[in-house]
N, C-alpha and C. Protein backbone atom coordinates (compact mmCIF):
# COMPACT_ATOMS: atom_id res chain seq x y z
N UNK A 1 -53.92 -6.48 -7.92
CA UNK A 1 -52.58 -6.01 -7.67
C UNK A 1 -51.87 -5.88 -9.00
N UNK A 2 -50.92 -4.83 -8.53
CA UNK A 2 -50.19 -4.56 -10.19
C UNK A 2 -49.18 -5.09 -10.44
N UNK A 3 -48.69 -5.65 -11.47
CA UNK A 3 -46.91 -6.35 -11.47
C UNK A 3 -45.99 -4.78 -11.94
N UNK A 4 -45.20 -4.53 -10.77
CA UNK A 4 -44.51 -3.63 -11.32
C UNK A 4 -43.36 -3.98 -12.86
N UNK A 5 -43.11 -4.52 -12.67
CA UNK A 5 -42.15 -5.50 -13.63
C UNK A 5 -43.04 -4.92 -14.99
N UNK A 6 -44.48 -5.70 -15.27
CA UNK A 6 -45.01 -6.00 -16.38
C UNK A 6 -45.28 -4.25 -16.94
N UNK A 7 -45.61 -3.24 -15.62
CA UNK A 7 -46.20 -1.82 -15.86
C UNK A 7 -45.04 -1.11 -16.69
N UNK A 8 -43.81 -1.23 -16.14
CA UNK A 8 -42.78 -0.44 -16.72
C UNK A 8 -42.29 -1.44 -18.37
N UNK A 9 -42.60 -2.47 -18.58
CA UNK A 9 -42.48 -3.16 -19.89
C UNK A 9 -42.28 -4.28 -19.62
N UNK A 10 -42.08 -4.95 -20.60
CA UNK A 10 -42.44 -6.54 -20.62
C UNK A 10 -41.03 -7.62 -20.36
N UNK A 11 -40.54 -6.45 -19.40
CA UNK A 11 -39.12 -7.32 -18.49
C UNK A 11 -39.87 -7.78 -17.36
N UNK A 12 -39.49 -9.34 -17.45
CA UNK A 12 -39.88 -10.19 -16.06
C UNK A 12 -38.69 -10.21 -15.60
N UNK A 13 -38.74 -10.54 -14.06
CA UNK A 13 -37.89 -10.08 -12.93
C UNK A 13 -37.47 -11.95 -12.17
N UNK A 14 -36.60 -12.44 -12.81
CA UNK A 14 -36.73 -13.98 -11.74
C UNK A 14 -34.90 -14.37 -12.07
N UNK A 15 -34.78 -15.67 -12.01
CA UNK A 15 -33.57 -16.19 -11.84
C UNK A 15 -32.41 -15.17 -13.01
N UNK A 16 -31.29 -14.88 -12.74
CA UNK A 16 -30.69 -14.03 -13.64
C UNK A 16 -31.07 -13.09 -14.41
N UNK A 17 -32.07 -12.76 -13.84
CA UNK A 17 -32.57 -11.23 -14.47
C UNK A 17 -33.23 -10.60 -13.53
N UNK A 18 -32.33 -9.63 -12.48
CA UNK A 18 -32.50 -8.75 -11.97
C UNK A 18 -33.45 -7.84 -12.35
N UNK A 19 -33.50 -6.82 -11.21
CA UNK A 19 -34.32 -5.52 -11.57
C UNK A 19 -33.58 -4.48 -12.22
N UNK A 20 -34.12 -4.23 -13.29
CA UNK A 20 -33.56 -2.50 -13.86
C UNK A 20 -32.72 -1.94 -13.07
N UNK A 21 -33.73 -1.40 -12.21
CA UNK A 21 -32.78 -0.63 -10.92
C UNK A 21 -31.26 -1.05 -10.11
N UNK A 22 -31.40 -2.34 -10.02
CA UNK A 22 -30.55 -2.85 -9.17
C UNK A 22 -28.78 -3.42 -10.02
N UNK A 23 -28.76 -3.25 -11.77
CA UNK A 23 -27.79 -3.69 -12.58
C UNK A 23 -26.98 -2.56 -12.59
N UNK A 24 -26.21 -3.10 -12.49
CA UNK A 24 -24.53 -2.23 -12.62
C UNK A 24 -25.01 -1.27 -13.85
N UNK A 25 -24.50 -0.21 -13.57
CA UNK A 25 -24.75 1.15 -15.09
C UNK A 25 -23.54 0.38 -15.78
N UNK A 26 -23.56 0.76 -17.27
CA UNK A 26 -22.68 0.29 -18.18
C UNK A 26 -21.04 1.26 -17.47
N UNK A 27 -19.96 0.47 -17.74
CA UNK A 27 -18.67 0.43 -17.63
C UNK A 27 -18.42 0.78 -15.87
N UNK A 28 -19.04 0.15 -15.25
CA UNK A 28 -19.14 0.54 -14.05
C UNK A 28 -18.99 -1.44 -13.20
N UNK A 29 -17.96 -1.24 -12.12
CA UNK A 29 -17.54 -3.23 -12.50
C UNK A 29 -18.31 -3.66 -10.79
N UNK A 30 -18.84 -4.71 -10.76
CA UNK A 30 -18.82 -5.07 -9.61
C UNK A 30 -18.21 -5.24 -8.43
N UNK A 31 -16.66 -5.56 -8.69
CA UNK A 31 -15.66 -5.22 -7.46
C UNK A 31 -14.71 -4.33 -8.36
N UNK A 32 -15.04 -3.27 -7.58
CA UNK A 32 -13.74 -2.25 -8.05
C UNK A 32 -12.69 -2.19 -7.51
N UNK A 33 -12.37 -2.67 -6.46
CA UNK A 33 -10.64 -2.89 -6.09
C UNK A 33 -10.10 -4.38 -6.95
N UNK A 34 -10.93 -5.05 -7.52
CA UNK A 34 -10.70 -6.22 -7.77
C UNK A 34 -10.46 -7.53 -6.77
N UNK A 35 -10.31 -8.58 -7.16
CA UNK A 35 -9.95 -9.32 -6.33
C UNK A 35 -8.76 -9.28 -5.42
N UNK A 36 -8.85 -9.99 -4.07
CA UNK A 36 -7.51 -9.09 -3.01
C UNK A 36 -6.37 -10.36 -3.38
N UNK A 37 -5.08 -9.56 -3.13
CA UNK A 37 -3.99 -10.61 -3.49
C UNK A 37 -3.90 -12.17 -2.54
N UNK A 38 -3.67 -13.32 -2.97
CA UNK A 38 -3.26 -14.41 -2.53
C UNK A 38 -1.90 -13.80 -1.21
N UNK A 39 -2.85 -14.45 0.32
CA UNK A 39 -2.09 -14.75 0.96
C UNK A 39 -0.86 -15.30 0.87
N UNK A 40 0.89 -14.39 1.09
CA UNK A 40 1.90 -15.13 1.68
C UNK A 40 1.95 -16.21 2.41
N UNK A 41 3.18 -16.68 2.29
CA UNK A 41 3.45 -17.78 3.58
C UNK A 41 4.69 -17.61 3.17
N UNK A 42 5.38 -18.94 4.28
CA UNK A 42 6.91 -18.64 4.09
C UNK A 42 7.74 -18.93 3.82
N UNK A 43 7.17 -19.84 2.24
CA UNK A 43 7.93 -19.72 1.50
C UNK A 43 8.04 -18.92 0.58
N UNK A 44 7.22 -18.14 0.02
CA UNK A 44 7.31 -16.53 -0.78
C UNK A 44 7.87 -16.15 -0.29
N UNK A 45 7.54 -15.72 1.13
CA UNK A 45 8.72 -14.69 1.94
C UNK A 45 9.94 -14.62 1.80
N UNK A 46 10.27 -15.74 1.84
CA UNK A 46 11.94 -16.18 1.97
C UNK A 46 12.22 -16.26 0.48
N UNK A 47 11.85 -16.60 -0.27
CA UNK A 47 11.96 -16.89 -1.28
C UNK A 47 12.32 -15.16 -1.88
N UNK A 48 11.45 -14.21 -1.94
CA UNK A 48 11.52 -12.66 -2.09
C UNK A 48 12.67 -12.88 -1.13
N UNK A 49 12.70 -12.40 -0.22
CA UNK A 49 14.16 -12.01 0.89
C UNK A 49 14.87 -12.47 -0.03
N UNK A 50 15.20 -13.69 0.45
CA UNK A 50 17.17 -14.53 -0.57
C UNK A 50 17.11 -13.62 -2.09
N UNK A 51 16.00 -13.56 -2.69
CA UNK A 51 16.14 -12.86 -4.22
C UNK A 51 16.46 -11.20 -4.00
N UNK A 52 16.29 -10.96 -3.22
CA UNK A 52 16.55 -9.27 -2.77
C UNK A 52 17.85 -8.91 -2.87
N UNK A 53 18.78 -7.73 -3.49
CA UNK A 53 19.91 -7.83 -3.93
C UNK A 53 20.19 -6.58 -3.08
N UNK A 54 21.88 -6.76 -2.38
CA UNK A 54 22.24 -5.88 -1.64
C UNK A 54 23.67 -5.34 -2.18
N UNK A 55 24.48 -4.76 -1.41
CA UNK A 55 25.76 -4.10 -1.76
C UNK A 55 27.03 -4.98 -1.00
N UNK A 56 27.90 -6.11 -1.44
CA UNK A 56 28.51 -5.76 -0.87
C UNK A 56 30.30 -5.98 -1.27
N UNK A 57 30.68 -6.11 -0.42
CA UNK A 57 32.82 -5.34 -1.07
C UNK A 57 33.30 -7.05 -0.93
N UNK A 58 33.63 -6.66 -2.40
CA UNK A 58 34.57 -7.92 -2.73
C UNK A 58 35.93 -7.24 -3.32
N UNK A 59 36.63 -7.34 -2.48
CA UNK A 59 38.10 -6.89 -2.82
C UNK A 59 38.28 -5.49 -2.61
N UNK A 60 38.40 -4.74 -3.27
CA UNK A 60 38.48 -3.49 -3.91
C UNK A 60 37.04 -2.69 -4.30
N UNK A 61 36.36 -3.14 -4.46
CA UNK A 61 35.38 -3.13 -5.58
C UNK A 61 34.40 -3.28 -4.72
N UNK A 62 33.31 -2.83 -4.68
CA UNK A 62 31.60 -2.83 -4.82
C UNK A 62 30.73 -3.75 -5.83
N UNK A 63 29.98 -4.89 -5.23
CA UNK A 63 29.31 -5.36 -6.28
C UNK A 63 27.64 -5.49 -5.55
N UNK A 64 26.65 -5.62 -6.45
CA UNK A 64 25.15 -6.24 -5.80
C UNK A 64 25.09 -7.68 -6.02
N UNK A 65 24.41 -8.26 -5.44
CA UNK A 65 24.50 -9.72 -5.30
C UNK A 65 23.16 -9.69 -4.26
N UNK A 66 22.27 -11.22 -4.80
CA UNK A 66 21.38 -11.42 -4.05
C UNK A 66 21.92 -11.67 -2.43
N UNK A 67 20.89 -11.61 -1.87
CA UNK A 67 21.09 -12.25 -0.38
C UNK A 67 21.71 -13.76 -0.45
N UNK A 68 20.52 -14.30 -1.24
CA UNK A 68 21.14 -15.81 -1.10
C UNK A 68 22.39 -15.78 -1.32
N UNK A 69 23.25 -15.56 -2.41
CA UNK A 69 24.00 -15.79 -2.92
C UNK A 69 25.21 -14.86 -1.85
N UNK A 70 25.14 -13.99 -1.02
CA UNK A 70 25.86 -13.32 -0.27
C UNK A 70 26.30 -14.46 0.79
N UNK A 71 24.70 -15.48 1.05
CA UNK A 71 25.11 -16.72 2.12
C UNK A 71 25.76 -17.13 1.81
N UNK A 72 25.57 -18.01 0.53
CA UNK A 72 26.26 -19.15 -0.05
C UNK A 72 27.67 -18.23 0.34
N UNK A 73 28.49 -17.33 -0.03
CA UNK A 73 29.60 -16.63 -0.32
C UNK A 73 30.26 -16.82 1.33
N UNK A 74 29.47 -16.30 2.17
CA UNK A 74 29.49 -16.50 4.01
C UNK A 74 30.09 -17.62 3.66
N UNK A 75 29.34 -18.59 3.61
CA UNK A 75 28.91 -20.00 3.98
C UNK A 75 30.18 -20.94 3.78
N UNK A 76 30.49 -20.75 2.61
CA UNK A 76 31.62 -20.89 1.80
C UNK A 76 33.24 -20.86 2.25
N UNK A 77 33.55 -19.27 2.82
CA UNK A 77 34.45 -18.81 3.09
C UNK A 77 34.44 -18.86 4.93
N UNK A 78 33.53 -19.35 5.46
CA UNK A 78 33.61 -19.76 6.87
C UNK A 78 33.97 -21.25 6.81
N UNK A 79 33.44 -22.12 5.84
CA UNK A 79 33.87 -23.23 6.11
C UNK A 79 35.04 -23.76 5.65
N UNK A 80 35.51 -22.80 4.79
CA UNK A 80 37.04 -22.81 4.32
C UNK A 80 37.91 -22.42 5.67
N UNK A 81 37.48 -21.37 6.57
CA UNK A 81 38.27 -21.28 7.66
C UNK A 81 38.54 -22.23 8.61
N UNK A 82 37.77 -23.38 8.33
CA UNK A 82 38.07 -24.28 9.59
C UNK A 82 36.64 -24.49 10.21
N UNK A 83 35.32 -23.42 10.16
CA UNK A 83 34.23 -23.94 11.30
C UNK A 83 33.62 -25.06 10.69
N UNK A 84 33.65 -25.80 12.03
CA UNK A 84 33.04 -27.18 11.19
C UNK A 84 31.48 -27.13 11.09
N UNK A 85 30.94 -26.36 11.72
CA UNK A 85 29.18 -26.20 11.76
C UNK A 85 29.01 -25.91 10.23
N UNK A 86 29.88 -24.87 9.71
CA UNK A 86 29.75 -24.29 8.48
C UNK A 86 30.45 -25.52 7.61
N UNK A 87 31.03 -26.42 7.57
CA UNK A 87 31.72 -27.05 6.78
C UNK A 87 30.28 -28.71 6.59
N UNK A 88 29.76 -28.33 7.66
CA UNK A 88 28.71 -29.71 8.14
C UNK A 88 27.67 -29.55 7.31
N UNK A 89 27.23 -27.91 7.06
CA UNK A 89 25.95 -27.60 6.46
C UNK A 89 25.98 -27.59 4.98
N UNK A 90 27.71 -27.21 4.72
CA UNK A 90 27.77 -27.09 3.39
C UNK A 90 27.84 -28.44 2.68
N UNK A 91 28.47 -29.46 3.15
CA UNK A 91 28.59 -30.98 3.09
C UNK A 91 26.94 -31.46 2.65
N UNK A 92 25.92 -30.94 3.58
CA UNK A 92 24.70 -31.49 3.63
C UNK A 92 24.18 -30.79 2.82
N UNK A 93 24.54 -29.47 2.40
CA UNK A 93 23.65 -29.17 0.97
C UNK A 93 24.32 -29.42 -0.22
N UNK A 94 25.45 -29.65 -0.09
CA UNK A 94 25.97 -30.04 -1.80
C UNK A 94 25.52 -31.62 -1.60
N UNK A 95 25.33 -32.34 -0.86
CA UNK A 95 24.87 -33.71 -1.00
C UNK A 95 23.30 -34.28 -1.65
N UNK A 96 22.60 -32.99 -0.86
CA UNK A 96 21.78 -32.70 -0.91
C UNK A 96 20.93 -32.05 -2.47
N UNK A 97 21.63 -30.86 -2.69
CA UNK A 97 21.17 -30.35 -4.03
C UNK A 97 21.83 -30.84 -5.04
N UNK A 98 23.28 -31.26 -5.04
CA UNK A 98 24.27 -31.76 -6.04
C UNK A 98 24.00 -33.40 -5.97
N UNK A 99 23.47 -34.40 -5.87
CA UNK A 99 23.20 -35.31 -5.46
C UNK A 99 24.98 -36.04 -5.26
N UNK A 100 25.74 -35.79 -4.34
CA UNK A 100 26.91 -35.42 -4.60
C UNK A 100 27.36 -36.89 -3.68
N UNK A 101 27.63 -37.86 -4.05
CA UNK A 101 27.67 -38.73 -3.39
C UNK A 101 28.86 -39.30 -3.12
N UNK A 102 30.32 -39.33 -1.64
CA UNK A 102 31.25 -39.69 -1.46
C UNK A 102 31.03 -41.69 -0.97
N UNK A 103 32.37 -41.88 -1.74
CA UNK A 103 32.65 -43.30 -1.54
C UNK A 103 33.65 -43.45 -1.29
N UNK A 104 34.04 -43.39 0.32
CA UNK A 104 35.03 -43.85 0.57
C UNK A 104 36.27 -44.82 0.08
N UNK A 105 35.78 -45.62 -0.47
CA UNK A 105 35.97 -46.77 -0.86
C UNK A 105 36.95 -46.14 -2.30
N UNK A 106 35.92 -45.96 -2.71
CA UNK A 106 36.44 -45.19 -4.16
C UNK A 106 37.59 -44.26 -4.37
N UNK A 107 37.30 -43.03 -3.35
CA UNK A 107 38.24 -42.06 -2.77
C UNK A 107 39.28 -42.40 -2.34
N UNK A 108 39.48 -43.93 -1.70
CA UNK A 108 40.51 -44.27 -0.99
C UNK A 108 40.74 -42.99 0.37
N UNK A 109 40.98 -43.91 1.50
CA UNK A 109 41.33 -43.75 2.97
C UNK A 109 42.52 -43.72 3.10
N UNK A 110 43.47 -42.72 3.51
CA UNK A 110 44.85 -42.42 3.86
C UNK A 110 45.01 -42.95 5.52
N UNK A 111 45.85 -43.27 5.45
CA UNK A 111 46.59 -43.83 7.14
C UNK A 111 45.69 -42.95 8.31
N UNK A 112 46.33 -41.99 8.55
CA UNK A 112 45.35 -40.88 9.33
C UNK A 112 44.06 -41.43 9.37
N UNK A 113 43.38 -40.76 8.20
CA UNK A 113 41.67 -41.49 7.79
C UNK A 113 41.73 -42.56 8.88
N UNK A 114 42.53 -43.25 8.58
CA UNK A 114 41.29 -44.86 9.26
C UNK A 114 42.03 -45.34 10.37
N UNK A 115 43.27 -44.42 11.18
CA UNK A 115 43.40 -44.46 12.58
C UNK A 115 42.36 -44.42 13.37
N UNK A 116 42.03 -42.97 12.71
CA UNK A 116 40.56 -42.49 13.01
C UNK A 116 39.31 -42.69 13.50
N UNK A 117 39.23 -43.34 12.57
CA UNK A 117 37.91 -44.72 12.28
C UNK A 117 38.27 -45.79 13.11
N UNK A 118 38.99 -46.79 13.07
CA UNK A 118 39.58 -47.70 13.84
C UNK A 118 39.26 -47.02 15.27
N UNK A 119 40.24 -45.92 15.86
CA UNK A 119 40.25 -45.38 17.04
C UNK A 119 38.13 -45.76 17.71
N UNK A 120 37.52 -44.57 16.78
CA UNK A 120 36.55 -44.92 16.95
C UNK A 120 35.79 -46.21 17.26
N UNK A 121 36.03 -46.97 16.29
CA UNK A 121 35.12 -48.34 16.92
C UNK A 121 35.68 -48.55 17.70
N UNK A 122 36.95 -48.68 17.49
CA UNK A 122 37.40 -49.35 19.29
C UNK A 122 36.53 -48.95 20.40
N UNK A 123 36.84 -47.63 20.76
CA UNK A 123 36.14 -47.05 21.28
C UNK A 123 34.88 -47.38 21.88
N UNK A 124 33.27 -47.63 20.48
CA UNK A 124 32.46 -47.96 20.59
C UNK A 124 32.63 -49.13 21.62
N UNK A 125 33.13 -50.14 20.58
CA UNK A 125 32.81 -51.54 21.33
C UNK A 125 33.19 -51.63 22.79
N UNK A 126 34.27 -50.85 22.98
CA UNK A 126 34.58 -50.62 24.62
C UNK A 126 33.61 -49.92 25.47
N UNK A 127 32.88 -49.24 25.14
CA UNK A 127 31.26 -49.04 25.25
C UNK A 127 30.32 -49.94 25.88
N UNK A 128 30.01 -50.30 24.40
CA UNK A 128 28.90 -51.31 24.21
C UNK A 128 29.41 -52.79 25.28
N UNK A 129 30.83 -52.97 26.20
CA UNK A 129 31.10 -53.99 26.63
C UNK A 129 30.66 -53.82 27.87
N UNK A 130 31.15 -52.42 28.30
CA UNK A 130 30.56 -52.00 30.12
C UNK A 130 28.89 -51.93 29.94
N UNK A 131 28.37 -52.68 30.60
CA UNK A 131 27.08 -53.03 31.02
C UNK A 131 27.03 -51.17 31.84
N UNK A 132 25.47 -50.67 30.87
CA UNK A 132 25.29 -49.64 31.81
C UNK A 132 24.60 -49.61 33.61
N UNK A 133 25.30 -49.02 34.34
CA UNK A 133 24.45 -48.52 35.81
C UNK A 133 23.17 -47.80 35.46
N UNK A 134 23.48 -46.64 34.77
CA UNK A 134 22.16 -45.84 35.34
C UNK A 134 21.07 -46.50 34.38
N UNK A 135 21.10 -47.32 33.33
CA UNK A 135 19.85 -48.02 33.06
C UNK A 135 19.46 -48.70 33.46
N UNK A 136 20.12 -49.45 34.19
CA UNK A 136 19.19 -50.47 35.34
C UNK A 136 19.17 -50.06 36.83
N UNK A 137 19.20 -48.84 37.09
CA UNK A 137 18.75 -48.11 38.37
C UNK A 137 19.87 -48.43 39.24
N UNK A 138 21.34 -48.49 39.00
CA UNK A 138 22.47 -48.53 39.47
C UNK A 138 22.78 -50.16 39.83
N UNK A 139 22.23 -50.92 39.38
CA UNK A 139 22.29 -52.77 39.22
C UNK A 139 22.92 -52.88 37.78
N UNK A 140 23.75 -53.79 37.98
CA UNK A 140 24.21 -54.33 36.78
C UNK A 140 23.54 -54.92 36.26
N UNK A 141 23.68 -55.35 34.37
CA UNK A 141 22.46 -56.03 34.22
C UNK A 141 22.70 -57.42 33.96
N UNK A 142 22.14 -58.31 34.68
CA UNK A 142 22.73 -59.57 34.31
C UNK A 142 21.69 -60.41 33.50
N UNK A 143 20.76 -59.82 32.97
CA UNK A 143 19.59 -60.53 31.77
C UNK A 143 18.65 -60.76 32.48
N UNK A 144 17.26 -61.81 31.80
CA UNK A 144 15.92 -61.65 32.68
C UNK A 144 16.17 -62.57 33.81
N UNK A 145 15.17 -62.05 34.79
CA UNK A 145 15.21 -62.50 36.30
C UNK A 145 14.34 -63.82 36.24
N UNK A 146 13.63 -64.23 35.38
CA UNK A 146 12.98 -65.09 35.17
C UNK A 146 13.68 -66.41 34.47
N UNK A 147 14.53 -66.11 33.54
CA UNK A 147 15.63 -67.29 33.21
C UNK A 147 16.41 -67.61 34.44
N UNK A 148 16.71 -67.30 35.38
CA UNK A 148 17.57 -68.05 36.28
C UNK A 148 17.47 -68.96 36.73
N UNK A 149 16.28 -69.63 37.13
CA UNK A 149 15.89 -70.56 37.90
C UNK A 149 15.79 -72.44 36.52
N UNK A 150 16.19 -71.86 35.57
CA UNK A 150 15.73 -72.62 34.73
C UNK A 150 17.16 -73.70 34.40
């Protein structure tokens, strides 16, 4: 038998050395689209969106401004109006990103303030005093059934 390998010249054919035939021609690449792009998720997504810059009217005037920054602007000027959802979220991200930390204490509590507060616990503890019905299946609860006899 003949070694084709050895007939055409003295190229052997084994680990990393292909056949003649079978090697890429010079300037010619193995993947020609190249490698495919890294899967999104969602935080790119969002991340592109909020950076995406739109049109919009401040005053008089026309300006671009990212998305994000259009929220923050929402966000801002709703919770200045009074909504407290918007005043709750903004509280929790300046606490949050600003490490923004209130001390009562520090701040000092005005009269109002700690009616307030006061009102509240009262409140609570007037609560916490009525023994609930519907947790004990409409029975009051008078502690374990097993201490009585003792």
């Amino acid at each position: 038998m003949i070694d084709k390998s050895k007939a055409s010249g003295d190229y052997e054919v084994g680990w990393g050395k292909p056949p003649q035939h079978s090697r890429f021609k010079k300037g010619q690449s193995g993947s020609p689209n190249g490698r495919p792009p890294k899967a999104r998720n969602l935080k790119t997504d969002l991340v592109a969106e909020l950076g995406a810059r739109i049109r919009v009217r401040e005053g008089d005037r026309e300006v671009s401004i990212s998305k994000q920054e259009a929220f923050i602007k929402t966000l801002v000027a709703r919770a200045l109006k009074g909504d407290a959802r918007a005043s709750s979220l903004l509280v929790g991200l300046m606490a949050k990103l600003l490490d923004v930390e209130v001390d009562l204490a520090e701040r000092g509590v005005d009269a109002s303030e700690k009616a307030i507060i006061d009102a509240y616990v009262a409140r609570r503890f007037a609560e916490a005093a009525i023994p609930s019905k519907s947790a004990s299946g409409g029975r009051a609860d008078f502690g374990d059934p097993d201490d009585a006899g003792d």
